[in-house]
C-alpha atoms as a PDB file:
ATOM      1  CA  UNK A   1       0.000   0.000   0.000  1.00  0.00           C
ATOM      2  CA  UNK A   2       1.261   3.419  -1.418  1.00  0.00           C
ATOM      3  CA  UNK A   3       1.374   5.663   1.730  1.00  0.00           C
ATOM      4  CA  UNK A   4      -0.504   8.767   1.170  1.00  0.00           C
ATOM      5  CA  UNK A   5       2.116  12.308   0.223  1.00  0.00           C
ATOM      6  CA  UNK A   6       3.119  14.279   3.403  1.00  0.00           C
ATOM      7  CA  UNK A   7       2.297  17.914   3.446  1.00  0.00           C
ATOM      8  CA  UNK A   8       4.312  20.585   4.380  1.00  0.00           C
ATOM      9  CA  UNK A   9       2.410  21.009   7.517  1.00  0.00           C
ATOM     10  CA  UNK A  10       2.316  17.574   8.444  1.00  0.00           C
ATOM     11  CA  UNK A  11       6.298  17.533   8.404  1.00  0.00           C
ATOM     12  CA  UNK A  12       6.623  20.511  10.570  1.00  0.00           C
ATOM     13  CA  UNK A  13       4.454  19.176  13.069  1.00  0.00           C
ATOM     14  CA  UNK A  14       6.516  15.915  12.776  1.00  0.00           C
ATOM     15  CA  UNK A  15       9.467  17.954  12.888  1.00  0.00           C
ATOM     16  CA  UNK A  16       8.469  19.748  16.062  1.00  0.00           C
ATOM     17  CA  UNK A  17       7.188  16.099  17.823  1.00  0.00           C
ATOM     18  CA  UNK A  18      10.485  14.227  17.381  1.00  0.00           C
ATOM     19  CA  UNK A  19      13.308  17.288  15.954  1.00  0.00           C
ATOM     20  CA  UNK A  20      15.392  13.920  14.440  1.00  0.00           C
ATOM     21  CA  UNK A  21      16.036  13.407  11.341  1.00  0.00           C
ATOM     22  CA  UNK A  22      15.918   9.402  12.319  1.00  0.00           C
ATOM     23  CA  UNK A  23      12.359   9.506  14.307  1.00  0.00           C
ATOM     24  CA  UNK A  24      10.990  11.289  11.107  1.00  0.00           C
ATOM     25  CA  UNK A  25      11.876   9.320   8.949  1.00  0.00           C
ATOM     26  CA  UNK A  26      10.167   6.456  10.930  1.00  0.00           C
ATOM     27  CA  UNK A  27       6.940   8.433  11.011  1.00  0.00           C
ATOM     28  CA  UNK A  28       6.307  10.098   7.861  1.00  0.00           C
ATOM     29  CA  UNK A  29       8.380   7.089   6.282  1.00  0.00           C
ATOM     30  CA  UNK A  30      10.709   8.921   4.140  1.00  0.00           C
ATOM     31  CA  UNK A  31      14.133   7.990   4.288  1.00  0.00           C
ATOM     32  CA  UNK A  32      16.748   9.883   6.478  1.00  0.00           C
ATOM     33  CA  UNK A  33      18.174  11.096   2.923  1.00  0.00           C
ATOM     34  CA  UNK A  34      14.970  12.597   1.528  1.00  0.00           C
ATOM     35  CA  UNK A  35      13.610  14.015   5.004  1.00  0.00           C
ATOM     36  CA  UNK A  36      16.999  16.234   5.248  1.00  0.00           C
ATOM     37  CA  UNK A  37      15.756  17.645   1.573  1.00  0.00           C
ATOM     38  CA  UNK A  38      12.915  18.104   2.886  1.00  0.00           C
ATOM     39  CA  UNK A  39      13.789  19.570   5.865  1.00  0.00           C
ATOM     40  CA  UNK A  40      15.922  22.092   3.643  1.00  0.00           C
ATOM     41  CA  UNK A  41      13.395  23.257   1.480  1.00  0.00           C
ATOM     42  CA  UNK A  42      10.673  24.055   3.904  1.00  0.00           C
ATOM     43  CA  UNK A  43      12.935  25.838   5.877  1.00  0.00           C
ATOM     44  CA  UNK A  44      13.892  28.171   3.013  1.00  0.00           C
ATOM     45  CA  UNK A  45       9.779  27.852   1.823  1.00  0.00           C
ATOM     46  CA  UNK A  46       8.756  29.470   5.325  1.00  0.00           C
ATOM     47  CA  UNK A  47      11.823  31.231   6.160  1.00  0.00           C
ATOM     48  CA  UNK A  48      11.699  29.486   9.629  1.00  0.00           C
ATOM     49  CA  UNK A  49      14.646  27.281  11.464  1.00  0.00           C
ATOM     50  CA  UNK A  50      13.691  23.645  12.183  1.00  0.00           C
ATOM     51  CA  UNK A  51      15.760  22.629  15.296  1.00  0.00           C
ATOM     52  CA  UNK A  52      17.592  19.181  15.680  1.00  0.00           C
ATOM     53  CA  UNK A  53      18.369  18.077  19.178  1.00  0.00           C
ATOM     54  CA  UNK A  54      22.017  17.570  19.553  1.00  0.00           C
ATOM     55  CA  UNK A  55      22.982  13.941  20.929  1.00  0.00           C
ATOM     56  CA  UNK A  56      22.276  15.035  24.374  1.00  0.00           C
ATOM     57  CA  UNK A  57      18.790  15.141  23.872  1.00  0.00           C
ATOM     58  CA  UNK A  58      19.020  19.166  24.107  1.00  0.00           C
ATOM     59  CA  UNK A  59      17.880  21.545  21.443  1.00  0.00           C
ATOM     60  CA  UNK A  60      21.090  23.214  20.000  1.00  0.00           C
ATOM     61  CA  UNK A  61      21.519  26.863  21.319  1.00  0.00           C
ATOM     62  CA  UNK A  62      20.682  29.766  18.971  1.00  0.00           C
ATOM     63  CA  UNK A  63      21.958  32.895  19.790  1.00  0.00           C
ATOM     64  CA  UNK A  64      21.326  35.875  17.529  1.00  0.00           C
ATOM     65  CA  UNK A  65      24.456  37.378  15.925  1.00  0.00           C
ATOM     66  CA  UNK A  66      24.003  40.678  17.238  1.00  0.00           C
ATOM     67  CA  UNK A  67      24.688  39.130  20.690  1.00  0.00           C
ATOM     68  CA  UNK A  68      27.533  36.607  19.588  1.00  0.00           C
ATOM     69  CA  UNK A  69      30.711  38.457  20.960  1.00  0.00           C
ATOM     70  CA  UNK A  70      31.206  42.418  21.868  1.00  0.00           C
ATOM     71  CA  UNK A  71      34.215  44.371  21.222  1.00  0.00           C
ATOM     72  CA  UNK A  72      35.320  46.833  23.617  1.00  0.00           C
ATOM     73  CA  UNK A  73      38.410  48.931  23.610  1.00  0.00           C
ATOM     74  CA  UNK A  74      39.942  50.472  26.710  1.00  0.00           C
ATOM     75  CA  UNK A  75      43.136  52.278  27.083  1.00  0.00           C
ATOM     76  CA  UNK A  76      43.012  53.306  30.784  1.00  0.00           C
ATOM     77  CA  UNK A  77      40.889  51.693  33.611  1.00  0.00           C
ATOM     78  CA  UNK A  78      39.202  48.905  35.468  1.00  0.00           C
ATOM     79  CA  UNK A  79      36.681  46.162  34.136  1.00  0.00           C
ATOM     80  CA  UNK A  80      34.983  44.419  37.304  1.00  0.00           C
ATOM     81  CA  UNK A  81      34.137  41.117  36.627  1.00  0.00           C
ATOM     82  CA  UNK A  82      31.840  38.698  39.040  1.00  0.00           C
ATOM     83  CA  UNK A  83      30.131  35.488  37.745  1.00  0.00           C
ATOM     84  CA  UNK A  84      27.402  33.136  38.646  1.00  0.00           C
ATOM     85  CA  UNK A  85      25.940  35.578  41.227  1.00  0.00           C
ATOM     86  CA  UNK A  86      23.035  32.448  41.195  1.00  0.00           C
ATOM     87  CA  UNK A  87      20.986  35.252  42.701  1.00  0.00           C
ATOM     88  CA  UNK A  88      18.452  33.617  45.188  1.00  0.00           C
ATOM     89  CA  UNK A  89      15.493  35.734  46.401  1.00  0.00           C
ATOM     90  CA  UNK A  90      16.343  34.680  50.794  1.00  0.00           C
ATOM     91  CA  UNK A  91      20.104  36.247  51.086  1.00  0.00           C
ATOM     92  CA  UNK A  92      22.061  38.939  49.419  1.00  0.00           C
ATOM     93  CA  UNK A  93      25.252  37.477  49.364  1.00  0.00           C
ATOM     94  CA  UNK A  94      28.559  39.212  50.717  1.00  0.00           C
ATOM     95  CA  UNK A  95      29.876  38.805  47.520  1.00  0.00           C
ATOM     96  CA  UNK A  96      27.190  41.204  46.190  1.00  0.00           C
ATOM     97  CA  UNK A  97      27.516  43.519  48.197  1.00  0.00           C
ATOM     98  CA  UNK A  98      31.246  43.941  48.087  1.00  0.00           C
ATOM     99  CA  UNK A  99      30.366  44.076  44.603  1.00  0.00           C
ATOM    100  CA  UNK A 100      28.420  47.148  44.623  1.00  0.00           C
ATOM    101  CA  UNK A 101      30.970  48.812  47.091  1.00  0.00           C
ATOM    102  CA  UNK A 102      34.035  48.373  44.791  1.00  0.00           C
ATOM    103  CA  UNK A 103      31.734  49.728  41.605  1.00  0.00           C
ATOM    104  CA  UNK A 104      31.748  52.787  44.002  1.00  0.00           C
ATOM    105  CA  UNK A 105      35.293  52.627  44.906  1.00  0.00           C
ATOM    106  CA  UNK A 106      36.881  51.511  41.758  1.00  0.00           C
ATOM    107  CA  UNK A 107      34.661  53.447  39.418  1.00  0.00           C
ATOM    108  CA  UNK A 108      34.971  51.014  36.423  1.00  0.00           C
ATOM    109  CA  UNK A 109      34.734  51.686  32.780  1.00  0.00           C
ATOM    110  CA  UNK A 110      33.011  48.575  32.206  1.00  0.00           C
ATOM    111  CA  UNK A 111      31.244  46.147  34.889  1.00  0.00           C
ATOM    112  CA  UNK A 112      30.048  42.936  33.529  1.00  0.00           C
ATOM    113  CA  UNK A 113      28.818  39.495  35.083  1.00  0.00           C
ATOM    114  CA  UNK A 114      30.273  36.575  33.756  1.00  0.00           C
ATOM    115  CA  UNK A 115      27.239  34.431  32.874  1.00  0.00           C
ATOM    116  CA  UNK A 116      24.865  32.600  35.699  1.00  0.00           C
ATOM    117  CA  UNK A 117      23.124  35.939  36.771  1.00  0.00           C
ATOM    118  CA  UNK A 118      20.245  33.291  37.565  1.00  0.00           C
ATOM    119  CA  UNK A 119      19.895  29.543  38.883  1.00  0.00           C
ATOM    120  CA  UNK A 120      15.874  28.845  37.632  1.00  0.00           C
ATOM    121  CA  UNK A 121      16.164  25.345  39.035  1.00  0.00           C
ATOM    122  CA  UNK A 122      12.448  24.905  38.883  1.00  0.00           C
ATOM    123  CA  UNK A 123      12.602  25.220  35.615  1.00  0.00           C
ATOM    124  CA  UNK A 124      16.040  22.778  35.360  1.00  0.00           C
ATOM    125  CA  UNK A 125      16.307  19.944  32.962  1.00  0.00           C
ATOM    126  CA  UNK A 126      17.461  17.816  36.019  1.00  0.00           C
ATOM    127  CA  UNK A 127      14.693  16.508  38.691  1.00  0.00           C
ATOM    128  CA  UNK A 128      13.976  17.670  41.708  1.00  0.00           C
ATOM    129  CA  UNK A 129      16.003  16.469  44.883  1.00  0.00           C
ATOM    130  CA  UNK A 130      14.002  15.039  47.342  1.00  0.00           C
ATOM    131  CA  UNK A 131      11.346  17.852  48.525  1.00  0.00           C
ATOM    132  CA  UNK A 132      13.753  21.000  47.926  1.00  0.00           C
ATOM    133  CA  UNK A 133      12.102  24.254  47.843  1.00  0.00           C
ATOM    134  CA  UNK A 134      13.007  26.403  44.843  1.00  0.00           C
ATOM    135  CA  UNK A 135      12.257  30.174  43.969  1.00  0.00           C
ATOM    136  CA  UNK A 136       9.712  30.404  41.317  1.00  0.00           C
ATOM    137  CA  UNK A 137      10.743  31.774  37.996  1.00  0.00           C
ATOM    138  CA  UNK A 138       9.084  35.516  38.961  1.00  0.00           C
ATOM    139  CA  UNK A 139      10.726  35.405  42.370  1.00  0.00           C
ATOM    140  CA  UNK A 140      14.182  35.191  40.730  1.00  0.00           C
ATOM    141  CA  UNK A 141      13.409  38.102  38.185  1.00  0.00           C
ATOM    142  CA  UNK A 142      12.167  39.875  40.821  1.00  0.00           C
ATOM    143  CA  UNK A 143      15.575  39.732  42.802  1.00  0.00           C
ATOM    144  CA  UNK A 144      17.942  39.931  39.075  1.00  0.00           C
ATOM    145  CA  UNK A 145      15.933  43.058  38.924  1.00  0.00           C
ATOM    146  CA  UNK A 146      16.740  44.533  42.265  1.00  0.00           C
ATOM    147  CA  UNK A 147      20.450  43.761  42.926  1.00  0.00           C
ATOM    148  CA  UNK A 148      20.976  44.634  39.258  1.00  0.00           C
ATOM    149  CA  UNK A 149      19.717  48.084  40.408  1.00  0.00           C
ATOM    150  CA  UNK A 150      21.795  48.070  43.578  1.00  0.00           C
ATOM    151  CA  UNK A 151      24.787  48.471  40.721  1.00  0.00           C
ATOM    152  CA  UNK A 152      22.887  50.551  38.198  1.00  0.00           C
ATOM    153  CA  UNK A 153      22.339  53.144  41.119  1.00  0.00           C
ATOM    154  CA  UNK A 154      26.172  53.437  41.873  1.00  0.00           C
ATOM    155  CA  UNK A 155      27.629  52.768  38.374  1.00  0.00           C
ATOM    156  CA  UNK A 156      29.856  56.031  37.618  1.00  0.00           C
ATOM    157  CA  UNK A 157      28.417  57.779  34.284  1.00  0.00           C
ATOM    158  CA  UNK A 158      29.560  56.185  30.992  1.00  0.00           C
ATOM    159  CA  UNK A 159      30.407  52.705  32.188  1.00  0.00           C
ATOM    160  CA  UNK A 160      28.725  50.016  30.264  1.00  0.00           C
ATOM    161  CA  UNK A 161      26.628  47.275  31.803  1.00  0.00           C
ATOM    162  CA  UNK A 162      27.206  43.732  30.442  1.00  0.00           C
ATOM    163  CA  UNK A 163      26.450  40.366  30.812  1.00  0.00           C
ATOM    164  CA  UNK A 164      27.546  36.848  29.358  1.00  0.00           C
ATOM    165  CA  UNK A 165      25.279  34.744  28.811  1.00  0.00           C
ATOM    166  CA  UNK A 166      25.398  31.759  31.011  1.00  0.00           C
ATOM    167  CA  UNK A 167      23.862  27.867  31.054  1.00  0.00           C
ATOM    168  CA  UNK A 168      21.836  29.031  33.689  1.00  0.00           C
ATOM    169  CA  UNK A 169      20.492  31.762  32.085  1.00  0.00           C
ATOM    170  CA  UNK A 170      20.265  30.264  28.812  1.00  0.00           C
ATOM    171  CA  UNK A 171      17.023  28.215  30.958  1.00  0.00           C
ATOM    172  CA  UNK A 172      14.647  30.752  30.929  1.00  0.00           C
ATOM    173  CA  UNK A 173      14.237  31.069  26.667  1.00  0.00           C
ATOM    174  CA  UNK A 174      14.903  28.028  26.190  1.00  0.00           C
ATOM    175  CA  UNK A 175      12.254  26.381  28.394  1.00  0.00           C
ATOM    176  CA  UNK A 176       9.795  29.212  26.497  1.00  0.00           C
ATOM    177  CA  UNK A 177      11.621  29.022  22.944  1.00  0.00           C
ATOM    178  CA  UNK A 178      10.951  24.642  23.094  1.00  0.00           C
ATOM    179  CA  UNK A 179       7.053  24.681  24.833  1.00  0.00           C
ATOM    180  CA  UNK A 180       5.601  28.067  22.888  1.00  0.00           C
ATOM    181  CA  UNK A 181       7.669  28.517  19.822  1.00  0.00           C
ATOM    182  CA  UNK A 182       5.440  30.622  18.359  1.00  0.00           C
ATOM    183  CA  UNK A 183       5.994  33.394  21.139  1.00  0.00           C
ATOM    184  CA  UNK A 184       9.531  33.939  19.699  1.00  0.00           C
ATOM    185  CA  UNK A 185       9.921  37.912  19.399  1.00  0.00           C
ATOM    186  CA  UNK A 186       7.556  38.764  21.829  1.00  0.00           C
ATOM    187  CA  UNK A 187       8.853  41.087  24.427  1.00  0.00           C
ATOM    188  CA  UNK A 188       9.530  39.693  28.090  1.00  0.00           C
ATOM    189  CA  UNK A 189      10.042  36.006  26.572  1.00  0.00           C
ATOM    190  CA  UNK A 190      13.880  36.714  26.587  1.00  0.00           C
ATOM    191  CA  UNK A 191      15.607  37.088  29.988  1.00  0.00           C
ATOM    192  CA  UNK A 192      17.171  40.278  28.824  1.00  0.00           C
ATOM    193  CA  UNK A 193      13.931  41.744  27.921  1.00  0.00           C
ATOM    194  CA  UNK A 194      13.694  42.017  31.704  1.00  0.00           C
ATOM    195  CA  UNK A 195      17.723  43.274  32.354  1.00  0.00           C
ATOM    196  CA  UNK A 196      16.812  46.945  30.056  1.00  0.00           C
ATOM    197  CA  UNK A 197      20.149  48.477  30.626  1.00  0.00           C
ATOM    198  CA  UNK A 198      22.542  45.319  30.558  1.00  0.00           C
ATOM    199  CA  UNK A 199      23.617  44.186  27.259  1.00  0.00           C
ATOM    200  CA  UNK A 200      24.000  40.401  26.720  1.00  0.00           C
ATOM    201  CA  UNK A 201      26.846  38.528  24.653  1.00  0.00           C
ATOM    202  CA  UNK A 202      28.571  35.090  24.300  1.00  0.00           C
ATOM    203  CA  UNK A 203      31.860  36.938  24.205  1.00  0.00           C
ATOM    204  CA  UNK A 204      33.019  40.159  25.243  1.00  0.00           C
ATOM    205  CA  UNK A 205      36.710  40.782  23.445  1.00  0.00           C
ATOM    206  CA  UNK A 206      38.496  43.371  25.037  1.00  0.00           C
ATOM    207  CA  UNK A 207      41.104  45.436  22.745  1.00  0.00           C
ATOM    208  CA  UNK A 208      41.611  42.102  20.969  1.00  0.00           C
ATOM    209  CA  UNK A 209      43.719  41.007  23.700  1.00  0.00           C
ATOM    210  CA  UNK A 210      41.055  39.441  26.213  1.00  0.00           C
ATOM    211  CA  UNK A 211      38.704  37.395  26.146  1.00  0.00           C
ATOM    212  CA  UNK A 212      35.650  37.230  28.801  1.00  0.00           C
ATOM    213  CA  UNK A 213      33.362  34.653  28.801  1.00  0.00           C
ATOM    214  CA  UNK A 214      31.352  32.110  30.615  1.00  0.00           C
ATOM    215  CA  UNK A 215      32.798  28.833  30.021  1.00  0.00           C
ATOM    216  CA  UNK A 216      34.766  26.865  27.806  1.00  0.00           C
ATOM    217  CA  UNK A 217      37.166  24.153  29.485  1.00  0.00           C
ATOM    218  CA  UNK A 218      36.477  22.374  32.460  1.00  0.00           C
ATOM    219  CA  UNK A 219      38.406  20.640  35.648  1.00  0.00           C
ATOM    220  CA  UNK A 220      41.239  22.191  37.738  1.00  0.00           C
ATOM    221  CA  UNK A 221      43.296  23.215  34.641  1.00  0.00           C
ATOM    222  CA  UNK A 222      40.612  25.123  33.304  1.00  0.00           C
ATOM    223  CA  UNK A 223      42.238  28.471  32.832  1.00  0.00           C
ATOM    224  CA  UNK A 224      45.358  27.151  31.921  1.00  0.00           C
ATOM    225  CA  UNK A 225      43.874  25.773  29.217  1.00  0.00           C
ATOM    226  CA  UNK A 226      41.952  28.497  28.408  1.00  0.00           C
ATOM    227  CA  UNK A 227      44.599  30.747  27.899  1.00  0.00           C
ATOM    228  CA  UNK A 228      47.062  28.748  26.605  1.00  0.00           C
ATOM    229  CA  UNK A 229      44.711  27.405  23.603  1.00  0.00           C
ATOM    230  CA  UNK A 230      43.031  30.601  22.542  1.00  0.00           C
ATOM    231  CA  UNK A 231      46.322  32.199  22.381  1.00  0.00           C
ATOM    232  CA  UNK A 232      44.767  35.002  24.690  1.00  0.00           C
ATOM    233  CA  UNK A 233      44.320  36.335  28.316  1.00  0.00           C
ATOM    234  CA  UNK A 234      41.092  34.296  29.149  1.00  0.00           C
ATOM    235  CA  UNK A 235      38.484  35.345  31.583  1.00  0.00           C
ATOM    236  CA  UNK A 236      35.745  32.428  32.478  1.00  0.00           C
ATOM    237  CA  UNK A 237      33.137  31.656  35.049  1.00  0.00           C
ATOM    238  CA  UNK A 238      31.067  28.460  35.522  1.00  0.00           C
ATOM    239  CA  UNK A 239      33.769  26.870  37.950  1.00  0.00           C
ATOM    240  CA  UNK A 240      33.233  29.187  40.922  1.00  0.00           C
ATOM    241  CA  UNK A 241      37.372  28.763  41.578  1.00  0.00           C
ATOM    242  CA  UNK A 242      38.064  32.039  41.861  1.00  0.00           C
ATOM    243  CA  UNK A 243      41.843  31.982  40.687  1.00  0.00           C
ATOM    244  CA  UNK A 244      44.918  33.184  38.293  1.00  0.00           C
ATOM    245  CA  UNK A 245      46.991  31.114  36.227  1.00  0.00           C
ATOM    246  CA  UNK A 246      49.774  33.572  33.857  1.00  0.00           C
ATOM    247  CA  UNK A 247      50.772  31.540  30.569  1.00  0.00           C
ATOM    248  CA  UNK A 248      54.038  33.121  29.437  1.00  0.00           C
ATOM    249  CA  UNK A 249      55.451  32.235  25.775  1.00  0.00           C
ATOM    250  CA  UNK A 250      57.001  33.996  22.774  1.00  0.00           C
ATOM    251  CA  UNK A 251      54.399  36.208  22.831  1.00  0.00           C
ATOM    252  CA  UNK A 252      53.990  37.442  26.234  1.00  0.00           C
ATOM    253  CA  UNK A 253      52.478  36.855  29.272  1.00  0.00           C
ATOM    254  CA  UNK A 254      48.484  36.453  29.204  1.00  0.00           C
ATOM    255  CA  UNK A 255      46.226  35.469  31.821  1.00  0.00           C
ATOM    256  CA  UNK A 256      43.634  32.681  32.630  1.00  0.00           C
ATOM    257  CA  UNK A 257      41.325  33.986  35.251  1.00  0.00           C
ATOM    258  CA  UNK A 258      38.436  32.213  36.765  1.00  0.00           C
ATOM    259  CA  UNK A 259      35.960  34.945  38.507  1.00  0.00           C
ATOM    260  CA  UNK A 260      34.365  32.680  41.294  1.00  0.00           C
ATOM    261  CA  UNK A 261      30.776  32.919  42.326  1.00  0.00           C
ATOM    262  CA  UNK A 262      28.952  35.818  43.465  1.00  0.00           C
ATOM    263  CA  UNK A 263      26.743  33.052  45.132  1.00  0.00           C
ATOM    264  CA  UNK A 264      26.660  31.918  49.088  1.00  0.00           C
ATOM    265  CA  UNK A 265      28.665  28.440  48.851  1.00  0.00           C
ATOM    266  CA  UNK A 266      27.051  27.480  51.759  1.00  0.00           C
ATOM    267  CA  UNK A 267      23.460  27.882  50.291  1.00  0.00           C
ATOM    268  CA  UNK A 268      20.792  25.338  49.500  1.00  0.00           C
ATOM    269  CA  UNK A 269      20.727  26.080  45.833  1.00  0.00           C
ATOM    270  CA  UNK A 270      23.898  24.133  45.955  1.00  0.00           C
ATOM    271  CA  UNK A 271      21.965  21.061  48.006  1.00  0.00           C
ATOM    272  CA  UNK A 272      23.322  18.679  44.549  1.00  0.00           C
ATOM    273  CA  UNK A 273      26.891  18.821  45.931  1.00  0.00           C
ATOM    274  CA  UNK A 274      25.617  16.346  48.554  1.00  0.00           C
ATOM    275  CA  UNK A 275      27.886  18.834  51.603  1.00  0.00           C
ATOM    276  CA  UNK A 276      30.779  17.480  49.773  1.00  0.00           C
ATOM    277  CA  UNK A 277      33.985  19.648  49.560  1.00  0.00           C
ATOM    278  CA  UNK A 278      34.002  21.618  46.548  1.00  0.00           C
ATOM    279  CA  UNK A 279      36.874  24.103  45.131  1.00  0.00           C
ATOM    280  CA  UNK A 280      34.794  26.960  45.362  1.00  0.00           C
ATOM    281  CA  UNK A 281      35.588  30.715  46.347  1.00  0.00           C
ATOM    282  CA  UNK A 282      33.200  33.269  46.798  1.00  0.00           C
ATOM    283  CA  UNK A 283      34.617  36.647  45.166  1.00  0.00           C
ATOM    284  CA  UNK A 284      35.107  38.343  42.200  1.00  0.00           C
ATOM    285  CA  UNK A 285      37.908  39.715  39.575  1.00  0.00           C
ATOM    286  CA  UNK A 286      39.361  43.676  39.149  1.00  0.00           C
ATOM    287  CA  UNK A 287      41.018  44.281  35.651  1.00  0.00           C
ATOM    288  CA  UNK A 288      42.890  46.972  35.257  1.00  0.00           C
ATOM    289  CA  UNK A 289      44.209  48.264  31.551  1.00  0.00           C
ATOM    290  CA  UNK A 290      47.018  50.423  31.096  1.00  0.00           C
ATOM    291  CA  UNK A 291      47.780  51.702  27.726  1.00  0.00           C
ATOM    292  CA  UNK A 292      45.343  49.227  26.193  1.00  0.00           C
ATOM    293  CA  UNK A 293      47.667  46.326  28.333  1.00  0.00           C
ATOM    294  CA  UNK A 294      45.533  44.112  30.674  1.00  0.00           C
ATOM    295  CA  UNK A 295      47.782  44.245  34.254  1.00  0.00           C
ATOM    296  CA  UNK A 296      48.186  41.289  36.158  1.00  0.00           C
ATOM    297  CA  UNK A 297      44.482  40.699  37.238  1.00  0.00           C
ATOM    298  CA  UNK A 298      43.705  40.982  40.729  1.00  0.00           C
ATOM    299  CA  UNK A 299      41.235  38.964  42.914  1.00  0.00           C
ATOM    300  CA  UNK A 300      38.605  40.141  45.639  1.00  0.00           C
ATOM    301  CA  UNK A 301      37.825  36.456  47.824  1.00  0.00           C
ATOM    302  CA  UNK A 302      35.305  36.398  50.322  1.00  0.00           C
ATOM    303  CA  UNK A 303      36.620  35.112  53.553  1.00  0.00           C
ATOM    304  CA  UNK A 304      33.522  35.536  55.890  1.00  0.00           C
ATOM    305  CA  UNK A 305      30.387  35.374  54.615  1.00  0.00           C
ATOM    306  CA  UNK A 306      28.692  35.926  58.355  1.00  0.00           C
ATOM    307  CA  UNK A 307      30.861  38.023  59.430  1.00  0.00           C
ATOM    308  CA  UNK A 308      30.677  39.915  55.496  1.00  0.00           C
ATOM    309  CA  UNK A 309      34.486  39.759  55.141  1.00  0.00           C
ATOM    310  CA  UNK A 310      36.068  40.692  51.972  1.00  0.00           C
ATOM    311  CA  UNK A 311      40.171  40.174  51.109  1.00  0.00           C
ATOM    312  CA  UNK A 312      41.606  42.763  48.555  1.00  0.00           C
ATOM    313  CA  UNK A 313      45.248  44.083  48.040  1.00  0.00           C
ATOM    314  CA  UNK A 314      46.612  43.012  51.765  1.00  0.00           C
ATOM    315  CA  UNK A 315      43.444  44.358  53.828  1.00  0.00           C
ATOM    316  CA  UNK A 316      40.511  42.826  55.001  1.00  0.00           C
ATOM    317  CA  UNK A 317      36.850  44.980  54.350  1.00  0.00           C
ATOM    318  CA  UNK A 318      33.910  44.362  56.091  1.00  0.00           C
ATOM    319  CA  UNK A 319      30.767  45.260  54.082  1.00  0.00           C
END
C-alpha cells in the first residue's frame, strides 16, 4: 500500500514532535536522505529554522548574531568582573555587596557578570532532589531586577553594563523558545527583555587582547587551558574557583582567570553537591588596563560570609 504524500504542515508538526532526522523518517516514512531535503526546502519555503536536538537530547543553542561576541576597547581603567551571582530571592550574598561597594570605589569603565546571573532550578532539565524548595521563575526576576539596580544606582556615568550569557540563564528562553515557539519575538520572553540596561553577549573581546566569557574548558586546569589554547588572556566563570593562572610564551604573558561565584557556597541552591567539599571561592575579579595592556588581574575572595568579610590588596573589608 502506497502511503498517502506528506504535506508541508504535516512535516513541521513531525518535525516539532520528534526534531530527528531518524524519528521522522520512521513516522512520515521517508528515508533519512529525503527528510533532510525536505527539511531544507521548507525551511527556506517558510523562512523558519527547524531545530535538531544535539545527541544530548538538548535543542542546539541559537543565539542571535548581534549578541555573539562584543568588542570593547579600553586604554586606561578597570573592568569588574563577578560570575554566577546564582541570585536567590532569601540572602544577598557578601559577595554582592562587596560588589556594589568596589563599583563605588573603583569606578569602572566597564562592569560585567560573567554568565549565571540566575539559577531557575524549577525550571532545570534535572529533577527535583528530594522535597527541595526552589524560587519560582518571577521570584528570581524579581531579585535579578533589584540587585541589578543596587549596581545601576552606583555605576559612575559612561560605564557600560554587560552580561555573558550563562547555562543558567540560557534556561529561561529556552524552556519558552521549546514549549511556545510561536511566542519567539515577543517582548519579556527573553531574559534580557527584563535586564533593560545590561547588554548580553557570548563573548566580550576586550582590545583584541582578552577574552571574557562564561565557560569553555572544564576541571582544575581550566584556565590554563583556556589561555594557553586561545592564544589570549582568558576570563571564564562556571567553575566558581576564583583563581589566576599567567601563561608566558614567545608572545607574552596572558592570563587565565576564573571569577568565582557571586553566590553563598554554603546555600541550598547548591543542596546537589551532597555537603561534599568543593573548590569553590566566593569573590570576584578587578582588571585593570594600562595603555590598552591588561595588568596582572587581581582577585577580591570572600573570607567571611557571616561576618561579610572581603580580602583585597593586603586588607581585610567588612561590608
Amino acid at each position: 500500500m502506497v502511503r498517502k504524500a506528506c504535506s508541508d504542515e504535516e512535516f513541521i508538526a513531525a518535525w516539532k514532535e520528534h526534531q530527528s532526522p531518524e524519528k521522522v523518517s520512521i513516522a512520515i516514512g521517508l528515508s533519512n536522505r529525503n527528510v533532510m531535503k525536505r527539511r531544507r526546502i521548507i525551511e527556506n519555503k517558510y523562512g523558519i529554522i527547524l531545530e535538531a536536538l544535539s545527541p544530548s537530547g538538548q535543542p542546539k543553542i541559537y543565539i542571535p548574531d548581534e549578541q555573539m561576541q562584543a568588542n570593547v576597547t579600553i586604554d586606561n581603567g578597570v573592568i569588574l568582573v563577578g560570575s554566577d551571582c546564582h541570585y536567590n530571592p532569601e540572602y544577598v550574598t557578601t559577595a554582592h555587596r562587596g560588589f556594589v561597594e568596589f563599583v563605588k570605589y573603583l569606578k569602572p569603565k566597564i562592569v560585567i557578570l560573567n554568565g549565571d546571573i540566575a539559577d531557575f532550578a524549577s525550571i532545570s532539565a534535572h529533577h527535583r532532589i528530594g522535597w527541595q524548595k526552589s524560587p519560582t521563575v518571577k521570584e528570581e526576576l524579581d531579585e535579578i531586577q533589584e540587585r541589578l539596580g543596587d549596581i545601576e544606582k552606583v555605576r559612575p556615568a559612561g560605564c557600560k553594563l554587560m552580561i555573558t550569557i550563562g547555562n543558567h540563564d540560557l534556561r529561561f528562553s529556552g524552556k519558552l523558545s521549546n514549549i511556545l515557539p510561536q511566542y519567539e519575538g515577543i517582548k519579556g520572553f527573553d531574559i534580557a527583555d527584563h535586564t533593560p540596561h545590561w547588554k548580553w553577549y557570548w563573548s566580550i573581546m576586550v582590545n583584541q587582547t582578552c577574552m571574557i566569557k562564561h565557560r569553555w574548558h572544564n576541571g582544575v586546569h581550566a584556565v590554563y587551558n583556556n589561555t594557553m589554547r586561545s592564544g589570549t588572556s582568558f576570563v571564564s566563570g562556571h567553575l566558581h574557583s576564583l583563581k589566576i593562572t599567567p601563561w608566558t610564551d614567545y608572545t607574552g604573558t596572558r592570563y587565565g582567570v576564573d571569577t568565582g561565584t557571586m553566590a553563598c557556597i554554603k546555600d541550598n541552591q547548591f543542596a546537589y553537591t551532597e555537603n561534599n567539599p568543593v573548590n569553590w571561592r566566593a569573590g570576584y575579579a578587578v582588571l585593570t588596563f594600562i595603555n590598552g595592556k591588561l595588568m596582572p588581574p587581581e582577585l577580591a575572595e570572600v573570607i567571611n560570609e557571616d561576618e561579610g568579610l572581603i580580602y583585597f590588596r593586603g586588607q581585610l573589608m567588612k561590608v
